[in-house]
C-alpha atoms as a PDB file:
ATOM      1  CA  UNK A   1       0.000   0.000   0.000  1.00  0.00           C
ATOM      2  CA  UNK A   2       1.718   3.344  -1.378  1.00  0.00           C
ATOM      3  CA  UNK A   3      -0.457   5.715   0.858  1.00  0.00           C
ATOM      4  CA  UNK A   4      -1.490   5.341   4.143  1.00  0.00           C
ATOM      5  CA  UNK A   5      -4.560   5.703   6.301  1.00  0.00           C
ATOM      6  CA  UNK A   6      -3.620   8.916   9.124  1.00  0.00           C
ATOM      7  CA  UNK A   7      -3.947   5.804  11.923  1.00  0.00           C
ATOM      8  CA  UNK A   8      -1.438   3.709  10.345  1.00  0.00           C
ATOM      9  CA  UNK A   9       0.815   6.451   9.505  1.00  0.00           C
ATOM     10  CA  UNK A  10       0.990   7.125  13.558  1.00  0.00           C
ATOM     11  CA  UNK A  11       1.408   3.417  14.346  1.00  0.00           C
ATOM     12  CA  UNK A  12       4.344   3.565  11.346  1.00  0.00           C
ATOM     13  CA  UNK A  13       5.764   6.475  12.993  1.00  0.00           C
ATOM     14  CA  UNK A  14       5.348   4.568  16.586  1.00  0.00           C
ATOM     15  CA  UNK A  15       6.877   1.952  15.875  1.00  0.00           C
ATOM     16  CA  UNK A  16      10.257   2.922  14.208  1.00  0.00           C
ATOM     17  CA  UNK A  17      10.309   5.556  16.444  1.00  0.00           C
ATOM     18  CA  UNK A  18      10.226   3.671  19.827  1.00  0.00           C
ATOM     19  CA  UNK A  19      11.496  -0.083  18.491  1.00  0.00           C
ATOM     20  CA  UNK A  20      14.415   0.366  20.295  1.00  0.00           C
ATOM     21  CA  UNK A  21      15.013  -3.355  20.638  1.00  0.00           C
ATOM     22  CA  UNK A  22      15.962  -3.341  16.961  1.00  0.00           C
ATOM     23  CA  UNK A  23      18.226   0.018  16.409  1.00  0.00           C
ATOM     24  CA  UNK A  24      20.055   0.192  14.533  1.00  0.00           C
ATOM     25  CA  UNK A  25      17.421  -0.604  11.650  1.00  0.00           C
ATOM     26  CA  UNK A  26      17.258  -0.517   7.844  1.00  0.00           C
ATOM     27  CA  UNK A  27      13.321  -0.421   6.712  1.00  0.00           C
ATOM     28  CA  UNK A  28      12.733  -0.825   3.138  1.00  0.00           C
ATOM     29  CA  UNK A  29       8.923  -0.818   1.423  1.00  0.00           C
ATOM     30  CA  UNK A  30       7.020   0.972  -1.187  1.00  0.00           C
ATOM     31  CA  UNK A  31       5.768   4.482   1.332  1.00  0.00           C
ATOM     32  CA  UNK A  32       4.886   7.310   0.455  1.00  0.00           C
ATOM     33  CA  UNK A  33       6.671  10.355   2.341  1.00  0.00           C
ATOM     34  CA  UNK A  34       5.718  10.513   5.997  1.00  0.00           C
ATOM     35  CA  UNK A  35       6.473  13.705   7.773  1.00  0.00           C
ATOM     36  CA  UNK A  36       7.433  12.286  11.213  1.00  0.00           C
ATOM     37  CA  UNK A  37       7.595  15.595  13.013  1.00  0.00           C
ATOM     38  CA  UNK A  38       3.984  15.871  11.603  1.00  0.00           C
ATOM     39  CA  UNK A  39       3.318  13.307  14.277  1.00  0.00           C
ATOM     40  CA  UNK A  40       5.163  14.631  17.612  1.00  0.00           C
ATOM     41  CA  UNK A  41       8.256  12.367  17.579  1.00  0.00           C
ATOM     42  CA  UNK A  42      11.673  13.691  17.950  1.00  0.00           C
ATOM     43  CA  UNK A  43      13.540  10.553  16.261  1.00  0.00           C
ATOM     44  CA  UNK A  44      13.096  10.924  12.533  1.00  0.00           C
ATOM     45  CA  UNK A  45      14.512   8.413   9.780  1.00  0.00           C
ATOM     46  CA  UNK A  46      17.358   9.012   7.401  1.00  0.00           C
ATOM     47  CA  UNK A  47      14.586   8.656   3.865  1.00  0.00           C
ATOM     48  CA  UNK A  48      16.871   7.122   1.038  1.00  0.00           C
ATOM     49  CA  UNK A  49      15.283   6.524  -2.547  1.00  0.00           C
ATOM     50  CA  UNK A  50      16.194   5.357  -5.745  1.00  0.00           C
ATOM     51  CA  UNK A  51      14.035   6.806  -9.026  1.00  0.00           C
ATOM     52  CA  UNK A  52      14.090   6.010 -12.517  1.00  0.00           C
ATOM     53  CA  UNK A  53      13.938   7.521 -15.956  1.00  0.00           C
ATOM     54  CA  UNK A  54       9.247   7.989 -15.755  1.00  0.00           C
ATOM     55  CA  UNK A  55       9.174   6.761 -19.512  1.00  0.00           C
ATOM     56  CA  UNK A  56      11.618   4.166 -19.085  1.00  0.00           C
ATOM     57  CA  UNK A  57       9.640   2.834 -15.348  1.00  0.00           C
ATOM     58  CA  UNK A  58       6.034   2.894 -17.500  1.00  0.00           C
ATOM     59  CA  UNK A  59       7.310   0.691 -20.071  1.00  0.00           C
ATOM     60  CA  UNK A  60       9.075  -2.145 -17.919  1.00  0.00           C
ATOM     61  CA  UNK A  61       6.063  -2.130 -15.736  1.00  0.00           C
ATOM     62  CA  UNK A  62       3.626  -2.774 -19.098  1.00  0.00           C
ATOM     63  CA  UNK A  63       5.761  -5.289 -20.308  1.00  0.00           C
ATOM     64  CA  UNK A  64       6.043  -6.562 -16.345  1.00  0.00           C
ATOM     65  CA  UNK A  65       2.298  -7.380 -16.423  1.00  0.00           C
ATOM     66  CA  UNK A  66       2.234  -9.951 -19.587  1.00  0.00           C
ATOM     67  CA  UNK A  67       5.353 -11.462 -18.847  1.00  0.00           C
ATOM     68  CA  UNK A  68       6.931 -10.914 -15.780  1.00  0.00           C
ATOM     69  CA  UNK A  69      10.879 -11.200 -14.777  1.00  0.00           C
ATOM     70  CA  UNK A  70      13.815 -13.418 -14.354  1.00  0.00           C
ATOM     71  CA  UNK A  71      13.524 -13.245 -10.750  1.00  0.00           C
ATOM     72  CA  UNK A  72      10.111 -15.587 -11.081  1.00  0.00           C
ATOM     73  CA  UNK A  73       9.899 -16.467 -14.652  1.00  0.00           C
ATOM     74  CA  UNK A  74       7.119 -18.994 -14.405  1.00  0.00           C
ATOM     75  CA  UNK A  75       4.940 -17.026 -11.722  1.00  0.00           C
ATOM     76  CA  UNK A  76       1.671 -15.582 -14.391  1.00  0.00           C
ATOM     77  CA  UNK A  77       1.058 -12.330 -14.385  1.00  0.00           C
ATOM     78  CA  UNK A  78      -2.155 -10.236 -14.708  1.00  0.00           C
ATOM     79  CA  UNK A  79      -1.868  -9.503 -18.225  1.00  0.00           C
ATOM     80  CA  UNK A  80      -0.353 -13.096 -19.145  1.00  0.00           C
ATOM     81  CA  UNK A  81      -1.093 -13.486 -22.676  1.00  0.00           C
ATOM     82  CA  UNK A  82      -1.701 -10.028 -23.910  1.00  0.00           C
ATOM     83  CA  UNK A  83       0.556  -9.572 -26.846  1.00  0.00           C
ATOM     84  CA  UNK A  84       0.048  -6.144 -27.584  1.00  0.00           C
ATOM     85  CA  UNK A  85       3.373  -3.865 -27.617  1.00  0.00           C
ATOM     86  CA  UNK A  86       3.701  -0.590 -26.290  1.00  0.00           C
ATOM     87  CA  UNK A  87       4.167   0.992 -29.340  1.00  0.00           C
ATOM     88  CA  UNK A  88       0.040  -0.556 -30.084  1.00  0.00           C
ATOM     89  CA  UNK A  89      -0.835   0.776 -27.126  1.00  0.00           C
ATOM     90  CA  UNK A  90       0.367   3.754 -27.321  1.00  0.00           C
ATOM     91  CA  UNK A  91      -1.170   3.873 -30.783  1.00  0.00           C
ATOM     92  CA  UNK A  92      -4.629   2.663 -29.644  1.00  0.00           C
ATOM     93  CA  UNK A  93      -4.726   5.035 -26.473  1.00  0.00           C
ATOM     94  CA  UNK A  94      -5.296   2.140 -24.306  1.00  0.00           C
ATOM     95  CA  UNK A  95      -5.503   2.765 -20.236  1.00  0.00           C
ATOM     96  CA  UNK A  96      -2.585   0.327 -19.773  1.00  0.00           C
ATOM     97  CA  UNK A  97       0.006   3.152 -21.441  1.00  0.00           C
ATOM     98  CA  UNK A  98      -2.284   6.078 -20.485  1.00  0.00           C
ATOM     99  CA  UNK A  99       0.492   8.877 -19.323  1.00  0.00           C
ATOM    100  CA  UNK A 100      -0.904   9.325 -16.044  1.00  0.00           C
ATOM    101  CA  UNK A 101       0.002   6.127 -15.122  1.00  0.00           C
ATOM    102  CA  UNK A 102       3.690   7.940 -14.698  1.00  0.00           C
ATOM    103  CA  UNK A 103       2.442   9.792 -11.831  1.00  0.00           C
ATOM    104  CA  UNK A 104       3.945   7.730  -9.828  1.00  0.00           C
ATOM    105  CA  UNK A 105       7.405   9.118  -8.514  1.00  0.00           C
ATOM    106  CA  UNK A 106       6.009  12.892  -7.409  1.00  0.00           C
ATOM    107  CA  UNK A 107       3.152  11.478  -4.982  1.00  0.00           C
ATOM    108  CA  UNK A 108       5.712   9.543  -3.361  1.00  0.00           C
ATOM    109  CA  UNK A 109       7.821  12.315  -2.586  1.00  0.00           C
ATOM    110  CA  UNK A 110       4.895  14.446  -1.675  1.00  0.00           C
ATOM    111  CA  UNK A 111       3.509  12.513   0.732  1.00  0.00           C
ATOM    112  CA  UNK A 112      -0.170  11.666   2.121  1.00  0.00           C
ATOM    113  CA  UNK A 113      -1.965  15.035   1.080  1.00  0.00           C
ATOM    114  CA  UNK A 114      -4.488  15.057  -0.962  1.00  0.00           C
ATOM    115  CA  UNK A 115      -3.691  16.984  -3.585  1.00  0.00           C
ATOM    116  CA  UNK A 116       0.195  14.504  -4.108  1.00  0.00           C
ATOM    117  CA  UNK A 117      -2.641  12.020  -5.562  1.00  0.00           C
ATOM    118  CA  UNK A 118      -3.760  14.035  -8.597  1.00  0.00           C
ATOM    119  CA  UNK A 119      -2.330  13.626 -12.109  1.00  0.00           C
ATOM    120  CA  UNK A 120      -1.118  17.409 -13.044  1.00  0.00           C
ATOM    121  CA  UNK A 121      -1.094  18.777  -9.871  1.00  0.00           C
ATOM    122  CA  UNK A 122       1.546  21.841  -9.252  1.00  0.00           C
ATOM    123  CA  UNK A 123       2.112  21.745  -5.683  1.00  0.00           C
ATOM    124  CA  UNK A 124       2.742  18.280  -5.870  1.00  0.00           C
ATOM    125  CA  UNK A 125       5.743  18.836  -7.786  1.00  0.00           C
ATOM    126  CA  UNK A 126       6.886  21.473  -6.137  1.00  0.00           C
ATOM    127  CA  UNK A 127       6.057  19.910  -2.382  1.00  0.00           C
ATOM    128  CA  UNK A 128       7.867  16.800  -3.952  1.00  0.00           C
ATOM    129  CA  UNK A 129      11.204  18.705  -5.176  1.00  0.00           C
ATOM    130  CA  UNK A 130      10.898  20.481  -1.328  1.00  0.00           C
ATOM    131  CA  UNK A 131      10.837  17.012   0.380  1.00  0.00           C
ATOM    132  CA  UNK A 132      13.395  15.388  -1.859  1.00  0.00           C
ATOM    133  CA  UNK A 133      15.951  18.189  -0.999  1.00  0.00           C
ATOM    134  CA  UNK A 134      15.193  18.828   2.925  1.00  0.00           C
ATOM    135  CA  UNK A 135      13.859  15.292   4.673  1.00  0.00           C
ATOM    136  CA  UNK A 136      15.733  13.054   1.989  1.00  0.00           C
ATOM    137  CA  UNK A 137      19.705  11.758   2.929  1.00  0.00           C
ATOM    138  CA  UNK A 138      19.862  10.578  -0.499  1.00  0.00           C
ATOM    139  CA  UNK A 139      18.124  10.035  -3.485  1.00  0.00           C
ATOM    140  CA  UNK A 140      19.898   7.831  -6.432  1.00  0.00           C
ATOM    141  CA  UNK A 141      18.528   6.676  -9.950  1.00  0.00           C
ATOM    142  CA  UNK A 142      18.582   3.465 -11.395  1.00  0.00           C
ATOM    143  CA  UNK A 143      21.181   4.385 -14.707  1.00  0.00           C
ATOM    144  CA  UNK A 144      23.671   5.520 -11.636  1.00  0.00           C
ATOM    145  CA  UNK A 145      23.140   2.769  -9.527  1.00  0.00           C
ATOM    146  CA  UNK A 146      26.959   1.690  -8.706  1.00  0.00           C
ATOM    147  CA  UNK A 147      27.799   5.162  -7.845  1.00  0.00           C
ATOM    148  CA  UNK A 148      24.849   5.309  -5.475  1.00  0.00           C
ATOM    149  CA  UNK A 149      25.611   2.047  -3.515  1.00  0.00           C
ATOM    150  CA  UNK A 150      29.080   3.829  -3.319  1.00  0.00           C
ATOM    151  CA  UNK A 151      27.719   7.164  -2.107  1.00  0.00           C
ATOM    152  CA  UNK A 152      25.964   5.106   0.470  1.00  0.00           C
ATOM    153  CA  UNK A 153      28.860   2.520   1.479  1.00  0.00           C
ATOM    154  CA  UNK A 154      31.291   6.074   1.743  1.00  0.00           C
ATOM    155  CA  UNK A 155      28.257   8.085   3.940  1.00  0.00           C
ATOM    156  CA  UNK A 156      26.945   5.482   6.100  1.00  0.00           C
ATOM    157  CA  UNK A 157      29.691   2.516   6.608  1.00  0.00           C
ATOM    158  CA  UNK A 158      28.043   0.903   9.602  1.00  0.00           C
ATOM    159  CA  UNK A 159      25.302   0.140   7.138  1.00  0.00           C
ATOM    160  CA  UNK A 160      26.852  -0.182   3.712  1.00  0.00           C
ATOM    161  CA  UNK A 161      30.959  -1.126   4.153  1.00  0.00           C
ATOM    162  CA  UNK A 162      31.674  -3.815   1.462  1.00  0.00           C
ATOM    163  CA  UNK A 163      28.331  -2.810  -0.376  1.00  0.00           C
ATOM    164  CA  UNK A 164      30.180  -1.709  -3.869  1.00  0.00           C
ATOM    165  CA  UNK A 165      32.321  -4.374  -4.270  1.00  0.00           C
ATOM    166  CA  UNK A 166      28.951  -7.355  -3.379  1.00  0.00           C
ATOM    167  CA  UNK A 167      27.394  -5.586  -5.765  1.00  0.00           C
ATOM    168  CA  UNK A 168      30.457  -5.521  -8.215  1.00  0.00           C
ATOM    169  CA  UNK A 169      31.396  -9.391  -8.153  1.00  0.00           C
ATOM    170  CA  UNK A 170      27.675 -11.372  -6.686  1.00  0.00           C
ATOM    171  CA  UNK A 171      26.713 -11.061 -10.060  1.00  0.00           C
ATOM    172  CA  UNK A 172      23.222  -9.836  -9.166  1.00  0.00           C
ATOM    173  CA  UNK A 173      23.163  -6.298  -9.897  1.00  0.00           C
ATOM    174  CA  UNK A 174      20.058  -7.459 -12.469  1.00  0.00           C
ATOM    175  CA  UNK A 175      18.474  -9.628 -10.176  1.00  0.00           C
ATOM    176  CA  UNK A 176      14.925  -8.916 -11.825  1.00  0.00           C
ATOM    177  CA  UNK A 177      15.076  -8.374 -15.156  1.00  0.00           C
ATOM    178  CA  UNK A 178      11.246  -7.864 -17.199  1.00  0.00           C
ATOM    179  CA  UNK A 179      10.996 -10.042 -19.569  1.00  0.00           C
ATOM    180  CA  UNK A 180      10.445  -9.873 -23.375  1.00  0.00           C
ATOM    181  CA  UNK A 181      10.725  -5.723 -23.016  1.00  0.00           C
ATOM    182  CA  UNK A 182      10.889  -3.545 -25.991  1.00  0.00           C
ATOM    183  CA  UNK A 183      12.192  -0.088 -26.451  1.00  0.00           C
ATOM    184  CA  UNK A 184       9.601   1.981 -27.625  1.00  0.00           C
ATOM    185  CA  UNK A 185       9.750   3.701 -31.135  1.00  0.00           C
ATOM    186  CA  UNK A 186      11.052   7.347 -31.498  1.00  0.00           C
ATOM    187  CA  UNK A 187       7.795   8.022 -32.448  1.00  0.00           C
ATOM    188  CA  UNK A 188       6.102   6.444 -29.267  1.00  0.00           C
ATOM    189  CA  UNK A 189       8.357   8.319 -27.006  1.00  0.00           C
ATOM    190  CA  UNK A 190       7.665  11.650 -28.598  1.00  0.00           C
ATOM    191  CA  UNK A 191       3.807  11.155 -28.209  1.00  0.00           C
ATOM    192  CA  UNK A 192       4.107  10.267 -24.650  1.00  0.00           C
ATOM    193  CA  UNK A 193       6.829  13.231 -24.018  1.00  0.00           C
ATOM    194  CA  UNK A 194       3.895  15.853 -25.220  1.00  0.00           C
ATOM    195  CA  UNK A 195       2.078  14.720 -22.001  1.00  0.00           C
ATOM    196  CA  UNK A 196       1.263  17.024 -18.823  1.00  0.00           C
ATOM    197  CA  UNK A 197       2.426  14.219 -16.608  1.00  0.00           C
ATOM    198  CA  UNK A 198       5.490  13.272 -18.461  1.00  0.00           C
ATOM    199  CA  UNK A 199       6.960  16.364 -18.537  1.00  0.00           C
ATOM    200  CA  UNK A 200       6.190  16.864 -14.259  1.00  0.00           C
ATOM    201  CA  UNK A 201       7.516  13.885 -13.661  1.00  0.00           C
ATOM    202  CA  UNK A 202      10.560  14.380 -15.977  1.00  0.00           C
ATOM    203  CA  UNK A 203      11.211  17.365 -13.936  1.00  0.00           C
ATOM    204  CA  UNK A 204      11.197  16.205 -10.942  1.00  0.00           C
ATOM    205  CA  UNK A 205      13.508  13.318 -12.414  1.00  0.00           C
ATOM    206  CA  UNK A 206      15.859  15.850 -13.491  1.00  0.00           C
ATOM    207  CA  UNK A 207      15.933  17.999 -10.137  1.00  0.00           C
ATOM    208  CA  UNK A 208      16.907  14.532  -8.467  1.00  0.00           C
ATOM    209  CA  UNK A 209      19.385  13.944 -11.001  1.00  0.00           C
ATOM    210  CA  UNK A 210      21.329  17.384 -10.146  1.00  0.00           C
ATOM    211  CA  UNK A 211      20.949  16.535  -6.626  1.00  0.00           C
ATOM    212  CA  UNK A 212      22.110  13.245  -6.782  1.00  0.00           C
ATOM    213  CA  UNK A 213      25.455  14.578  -9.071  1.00  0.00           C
ATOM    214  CA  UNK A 214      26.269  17.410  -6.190  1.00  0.00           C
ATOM    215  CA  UNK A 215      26.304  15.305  -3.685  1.00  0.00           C
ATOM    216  CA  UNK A 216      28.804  12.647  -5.804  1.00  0.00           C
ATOM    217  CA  UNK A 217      30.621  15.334  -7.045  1.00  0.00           C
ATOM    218  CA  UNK A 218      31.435  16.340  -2.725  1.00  0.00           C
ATOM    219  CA  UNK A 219      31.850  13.383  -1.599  1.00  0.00           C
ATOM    220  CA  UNK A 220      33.542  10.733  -4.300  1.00  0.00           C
ATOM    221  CA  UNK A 221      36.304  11.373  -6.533  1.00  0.00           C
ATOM    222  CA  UNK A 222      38.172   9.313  -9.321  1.00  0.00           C
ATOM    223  CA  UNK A 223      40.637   6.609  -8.073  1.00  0.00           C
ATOM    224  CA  UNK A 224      42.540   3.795 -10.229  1.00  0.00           C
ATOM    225  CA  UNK A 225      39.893   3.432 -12.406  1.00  0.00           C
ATOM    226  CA  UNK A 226      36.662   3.354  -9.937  1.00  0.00           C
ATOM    227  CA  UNK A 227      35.183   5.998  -7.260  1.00  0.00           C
ATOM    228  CA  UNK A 228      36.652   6.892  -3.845  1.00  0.00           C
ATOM    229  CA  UNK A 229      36.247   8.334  -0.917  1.00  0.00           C
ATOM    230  CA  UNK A 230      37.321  12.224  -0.963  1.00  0.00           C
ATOM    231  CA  UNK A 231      37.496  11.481   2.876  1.00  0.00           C
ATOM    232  CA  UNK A 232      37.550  14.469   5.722  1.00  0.00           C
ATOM    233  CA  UNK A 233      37.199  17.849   4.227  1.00  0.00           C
ATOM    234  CA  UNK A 234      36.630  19.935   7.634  1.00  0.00           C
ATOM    235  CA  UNK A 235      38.717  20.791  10.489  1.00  0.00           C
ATOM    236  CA  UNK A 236      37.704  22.145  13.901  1.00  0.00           C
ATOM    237  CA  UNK A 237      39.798  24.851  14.058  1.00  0.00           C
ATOM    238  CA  UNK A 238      38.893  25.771  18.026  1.00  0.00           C
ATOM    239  CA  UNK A 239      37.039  23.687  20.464  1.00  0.00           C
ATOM    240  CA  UNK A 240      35.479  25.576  23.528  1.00  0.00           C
ATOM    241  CA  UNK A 241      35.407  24.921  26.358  1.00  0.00           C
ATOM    242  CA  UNK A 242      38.918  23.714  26.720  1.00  0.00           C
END
């Protein structure tokens, strides 16, 4: 469930807050934003996120629903059996490759008001590009993906040390793969690109992107071939009280 009801947003809140049993803690799930001041706690989460290209998300997730991944290939889908291509749907204005099916990435930065749930809507974007930038530690995308685990194994070692090079040699940096996808035409892409919803999302795809580049460009730097850490670049100059 992407979007919560208000009671189990506090009992969300609740529990990571005051789970003390089990802190440190990694929590990973498909959630929208949750302001956790909103709720009165003082403990608030580091939020980390991964996005992807809006265009290139709709597509794997049509061809997802006829025939499903390598992770498990034999498992049927919803749409098992439907043959049609994108590029046909596209064509045929089906629902299944209707635009506003990429609103998808703003709501979940948004959050739980109302208006993050409405194809087209402004302040989404904008309350989306707000959230990414002040309650987010990190936000990656997919085409990046090595440099993000790095980012994260470099920021936060007690969680991620050894992270780059698992991911480098366990030979499951593709661990679900769709199946039977197809690049759209240049012709598909440039219908869907005139959409509302395309371009919103796109933006806030881009603002990520820029984020996502400052924050590798301060932190990593190029060593033998790979990325590395630029390590301290502070001093405390005085301390007081002695």
């Amino acid at each position: 469930m992407h979007a919560l009801s208000l009671k189990n947003q506090f009992q969300f809140v609740w529990n990571v807050s005051h789970w003390n049993a089990m802190k440190p803690a990694l929590y990973h799930g498909h959630l929208a934003f949750v302001d956790f001041a909103q709720f009165g706690v003082s403990q608030r989460p580091l939020y980390i996120n991964l996005i992807r290209k809006p265009l290139d998300r709709l597509v794997s997730y049509y061809y997802f629903l006829r025939h499903g991944d390598n992770f498990r290939p034999h498992l049927i889908r919803r749409k098992h059996g439907n043959k049609m291509s994108f590029d046909e749907c596209v064509k045929l204005r089906q629902a299944d490759c209707d635009p506003e099916n990429m609103w998808l990435q703003i709501p979940f930065f948004c959050g739980h008001a109302a208006e993050c749930w409405i194809p087209g809507n402004e302040w989404a974007l904008a309350e989306a590009k707000k959230n990414l930038v002040n309650h987010y530690f990190l936000v990656g995308v997919t085409e990046e993906l090595g440099d993000f685990i790095k980012l994260l194994e470099v920021a936060l070692p007690s969680f991620f040390h050894g992270a780059s090079l698992h991911y480098e040699t366990s030979n499951r940096s593709h661990l679900r793969r769709t199946s039977q996808k197809v690049d759209p035409l240049p012709e598909t892409v440039a219908q869907i690109q005139k959409s509302h919803v395309w371009k919103m999302e796109n933006e806030l795809y881009v603002y990520a992107l820029e984020q996502f580049h400052y924050a590798k460009k301060r932190t990593l730097t190029t060593k033998d071939g790979g990325m590395a850490d630029k390590n301290q670049q502070f001093m405390y100059e005085k301390i007081r009280p002695k």
